[in-house]
N, C-alpha and C. Protein backbone atom coordinates (compact mmCIF):
# COMPACT_ATOMS: atom_id res chain seq x y z
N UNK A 1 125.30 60.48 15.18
CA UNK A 1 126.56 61.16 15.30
C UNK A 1 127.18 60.91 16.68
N UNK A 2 126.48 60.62 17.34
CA UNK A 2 126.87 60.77 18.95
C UNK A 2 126.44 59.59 19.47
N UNK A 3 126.96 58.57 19.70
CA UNK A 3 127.13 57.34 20.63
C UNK A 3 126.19 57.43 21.86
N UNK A 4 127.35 58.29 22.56
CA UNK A 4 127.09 58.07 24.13
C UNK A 4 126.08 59.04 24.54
N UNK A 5 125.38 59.31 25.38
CA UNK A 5 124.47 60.58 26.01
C UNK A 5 125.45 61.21 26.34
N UNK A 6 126.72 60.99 27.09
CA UNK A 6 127.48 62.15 28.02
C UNK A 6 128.18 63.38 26.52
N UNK A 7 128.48 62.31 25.17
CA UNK A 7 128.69 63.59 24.50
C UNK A 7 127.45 64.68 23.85
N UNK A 8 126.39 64.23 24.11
CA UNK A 8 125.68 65.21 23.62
C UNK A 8 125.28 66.59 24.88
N UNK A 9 125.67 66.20 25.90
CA UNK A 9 125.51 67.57 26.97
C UNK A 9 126.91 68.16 26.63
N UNK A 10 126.10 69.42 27.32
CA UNK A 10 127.14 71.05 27.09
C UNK A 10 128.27 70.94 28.53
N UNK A 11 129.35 71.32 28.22
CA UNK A 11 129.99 71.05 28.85
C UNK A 11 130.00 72.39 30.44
N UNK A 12 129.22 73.16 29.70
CA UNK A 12 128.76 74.12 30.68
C UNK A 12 127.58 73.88 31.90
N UNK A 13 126.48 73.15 31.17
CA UNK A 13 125.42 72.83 32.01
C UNK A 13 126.33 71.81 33.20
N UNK A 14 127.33 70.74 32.97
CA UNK A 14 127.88 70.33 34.09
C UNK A 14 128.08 71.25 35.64
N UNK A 15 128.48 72.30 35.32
CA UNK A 15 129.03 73.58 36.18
C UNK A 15 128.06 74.23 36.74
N UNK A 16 126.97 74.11 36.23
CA UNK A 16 125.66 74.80 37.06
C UNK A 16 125.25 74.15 38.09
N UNK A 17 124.94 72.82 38.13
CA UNK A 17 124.39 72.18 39.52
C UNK A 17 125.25 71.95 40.67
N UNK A 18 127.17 72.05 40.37
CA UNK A 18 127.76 71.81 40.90
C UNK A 18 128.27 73.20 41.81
N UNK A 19 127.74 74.42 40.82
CA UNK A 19 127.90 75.92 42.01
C UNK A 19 126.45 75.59 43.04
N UNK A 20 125.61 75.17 42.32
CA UNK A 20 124.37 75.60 42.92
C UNK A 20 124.40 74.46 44.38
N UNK A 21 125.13 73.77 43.88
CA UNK A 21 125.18 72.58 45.52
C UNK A 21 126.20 73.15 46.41
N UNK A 22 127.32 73.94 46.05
CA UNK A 22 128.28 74.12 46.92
C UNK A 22 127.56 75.66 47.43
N UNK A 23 126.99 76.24 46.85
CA UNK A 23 126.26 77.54 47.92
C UNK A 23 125.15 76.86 48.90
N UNK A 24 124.12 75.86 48.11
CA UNK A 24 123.22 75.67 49.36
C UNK A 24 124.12 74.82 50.29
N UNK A 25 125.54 74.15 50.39
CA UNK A 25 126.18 73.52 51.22
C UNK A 25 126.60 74.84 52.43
N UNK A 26 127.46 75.66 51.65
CA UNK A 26 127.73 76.48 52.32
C UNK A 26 127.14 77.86 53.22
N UNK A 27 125.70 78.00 52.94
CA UNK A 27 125.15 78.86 53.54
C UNK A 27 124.03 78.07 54.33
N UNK A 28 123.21 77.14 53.14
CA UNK A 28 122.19 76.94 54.21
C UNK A 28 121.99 76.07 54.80
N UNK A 29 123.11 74.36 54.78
CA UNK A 29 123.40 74.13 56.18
C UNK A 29 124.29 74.20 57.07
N UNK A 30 125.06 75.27 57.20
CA UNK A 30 125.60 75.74 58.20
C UNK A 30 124.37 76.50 59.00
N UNK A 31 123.33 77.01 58.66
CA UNK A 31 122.56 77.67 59.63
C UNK A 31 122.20 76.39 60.71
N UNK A 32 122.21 77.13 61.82
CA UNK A 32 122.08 76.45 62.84
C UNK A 32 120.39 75.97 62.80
N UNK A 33 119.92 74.74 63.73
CA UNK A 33 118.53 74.45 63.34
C UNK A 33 117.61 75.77 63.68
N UNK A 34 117.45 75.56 64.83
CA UNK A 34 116.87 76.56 65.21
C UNK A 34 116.35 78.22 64.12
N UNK A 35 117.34 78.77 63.87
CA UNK A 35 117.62 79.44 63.29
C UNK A 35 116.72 79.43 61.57
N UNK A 36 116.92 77.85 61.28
CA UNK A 36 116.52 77.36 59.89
C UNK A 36 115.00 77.33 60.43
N UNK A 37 114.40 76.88 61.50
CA UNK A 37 112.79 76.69 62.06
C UNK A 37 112.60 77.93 61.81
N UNK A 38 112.90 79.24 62.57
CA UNK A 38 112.51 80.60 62.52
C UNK A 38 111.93 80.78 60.83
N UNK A 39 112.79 80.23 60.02
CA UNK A 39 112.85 80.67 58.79
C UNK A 39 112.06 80.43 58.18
N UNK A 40 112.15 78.97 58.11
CA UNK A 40 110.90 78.33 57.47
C UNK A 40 109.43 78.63 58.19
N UNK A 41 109.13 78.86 59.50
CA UNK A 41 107.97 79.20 60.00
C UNK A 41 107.48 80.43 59.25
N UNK A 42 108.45 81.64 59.32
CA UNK A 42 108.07 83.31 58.68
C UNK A 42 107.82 82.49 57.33
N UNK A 43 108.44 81.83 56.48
CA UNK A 43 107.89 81.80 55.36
C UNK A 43 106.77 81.18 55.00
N UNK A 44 106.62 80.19 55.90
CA UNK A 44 104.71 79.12 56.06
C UNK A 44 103.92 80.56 56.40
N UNK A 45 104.23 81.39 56.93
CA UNK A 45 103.43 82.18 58.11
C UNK A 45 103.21 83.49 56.86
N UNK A 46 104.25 83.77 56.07
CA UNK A 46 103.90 84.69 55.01
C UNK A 46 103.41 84.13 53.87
N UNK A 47 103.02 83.12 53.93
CA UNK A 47 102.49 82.74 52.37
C UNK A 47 100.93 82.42 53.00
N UNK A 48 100.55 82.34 54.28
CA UNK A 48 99.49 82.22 53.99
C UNK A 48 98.73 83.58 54.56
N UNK A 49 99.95 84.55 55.00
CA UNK A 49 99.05 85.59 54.92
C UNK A 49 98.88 86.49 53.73
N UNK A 50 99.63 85.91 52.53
CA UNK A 50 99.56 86.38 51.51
C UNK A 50 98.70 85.90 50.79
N UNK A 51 98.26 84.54 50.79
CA UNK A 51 96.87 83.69 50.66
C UNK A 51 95.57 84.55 50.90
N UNK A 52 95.56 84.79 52.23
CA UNK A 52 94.54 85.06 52.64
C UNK A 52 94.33 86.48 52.56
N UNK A 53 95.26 87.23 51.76
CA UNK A 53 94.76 88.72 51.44
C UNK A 53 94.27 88.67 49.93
N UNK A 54 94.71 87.77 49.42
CA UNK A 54 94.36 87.43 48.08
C UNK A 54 92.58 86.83 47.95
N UNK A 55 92.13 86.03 48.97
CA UNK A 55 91.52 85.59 48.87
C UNK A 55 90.15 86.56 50.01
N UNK A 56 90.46 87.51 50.70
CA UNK A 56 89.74 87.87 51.50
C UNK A 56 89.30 89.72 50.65
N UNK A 57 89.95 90.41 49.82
CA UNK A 57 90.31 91.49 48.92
C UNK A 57 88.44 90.92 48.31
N UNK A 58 88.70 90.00 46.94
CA UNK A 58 87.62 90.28 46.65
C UNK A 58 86.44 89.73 47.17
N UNK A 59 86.39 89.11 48.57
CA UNK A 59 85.09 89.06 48.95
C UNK A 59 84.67 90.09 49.85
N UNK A 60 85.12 90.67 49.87
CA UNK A 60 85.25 92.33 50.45
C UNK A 60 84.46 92.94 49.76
N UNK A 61 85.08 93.45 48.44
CA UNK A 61 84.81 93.60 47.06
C UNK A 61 83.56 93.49 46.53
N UNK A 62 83.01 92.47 46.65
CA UNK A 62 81.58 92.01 46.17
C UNK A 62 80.45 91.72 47.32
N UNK A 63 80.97 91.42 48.40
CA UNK A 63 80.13 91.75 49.52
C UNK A 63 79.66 92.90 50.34
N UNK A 64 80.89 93.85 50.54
CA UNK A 64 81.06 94.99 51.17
C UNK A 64 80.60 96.02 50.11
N UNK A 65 79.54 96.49 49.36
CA UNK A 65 79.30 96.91 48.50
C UNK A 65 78.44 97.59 49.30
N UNK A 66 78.47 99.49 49.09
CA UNK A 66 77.46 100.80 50.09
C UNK A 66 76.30 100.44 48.91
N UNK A 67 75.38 99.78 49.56
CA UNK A 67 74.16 99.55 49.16
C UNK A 67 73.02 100.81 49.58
N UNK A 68 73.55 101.62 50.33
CA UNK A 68 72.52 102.72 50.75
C UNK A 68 73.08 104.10 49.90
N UNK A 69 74.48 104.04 48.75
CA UNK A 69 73.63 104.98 48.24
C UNK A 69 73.00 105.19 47.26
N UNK A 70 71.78 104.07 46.75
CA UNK A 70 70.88 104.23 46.09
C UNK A 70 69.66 104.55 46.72
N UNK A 71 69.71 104.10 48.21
CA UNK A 71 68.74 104.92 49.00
C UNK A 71 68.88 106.42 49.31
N UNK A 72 70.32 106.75 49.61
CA UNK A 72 70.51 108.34 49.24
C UNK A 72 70.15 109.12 48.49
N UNK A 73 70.26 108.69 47.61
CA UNK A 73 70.38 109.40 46.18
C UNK A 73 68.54 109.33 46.01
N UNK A 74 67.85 108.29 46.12
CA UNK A 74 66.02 108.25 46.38
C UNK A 74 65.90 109.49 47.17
N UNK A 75 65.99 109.30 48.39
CA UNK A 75 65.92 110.50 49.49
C UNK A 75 66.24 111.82 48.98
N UNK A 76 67.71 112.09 48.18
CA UNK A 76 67.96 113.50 48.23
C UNK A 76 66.69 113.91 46.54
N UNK A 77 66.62 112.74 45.84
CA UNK A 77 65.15 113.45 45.14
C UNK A 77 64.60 113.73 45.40
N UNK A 78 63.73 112.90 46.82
CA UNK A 78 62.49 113.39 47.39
C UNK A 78 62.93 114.78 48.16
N UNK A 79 63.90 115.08 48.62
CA UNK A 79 64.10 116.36 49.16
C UNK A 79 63.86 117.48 48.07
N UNK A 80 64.87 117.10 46.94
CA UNK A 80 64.11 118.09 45.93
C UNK A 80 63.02 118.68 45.63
């Protein structure tokens, strides 16, 4: 039914990549460099402290385990 590829796209999907380029034109390089470093650093700098809570939680978890109170709980029998 359709020849060409260009008639089988929606004439809408055209309009999406073409907002989505004129906002990252207009906001995010106008940020000054500097400014863009800050940015991107907090975000390297929050993903891996978000990494490393993810990954430090359950060895906590399975390591950090009160192993004495099954010795408690021995003891307060023998007190009985």
């Amino acid at each position: 039914m359709f020849s060409n590829s260009e008639n089988c796209q929606l004439p809408f999907l055209n309009i999406i990549p073409n907002y989505i380029s004129d906002i990252i034109d207009n906001f995010i390089f106008k940020i000054p460099n500097n400014i863009k470093n800050l940015i991107i650093r907090f975000v390297e700098f929050s993903r891996i402290l978000i990494g490393g809570i993810f990954l430090y939680v359950p060895f906590v978890y399975l390591f950090n385990r009160d192993y004495d109170l099954e010795e408690n709980d021995l003891l307060s029998y023998k007190l009985l």
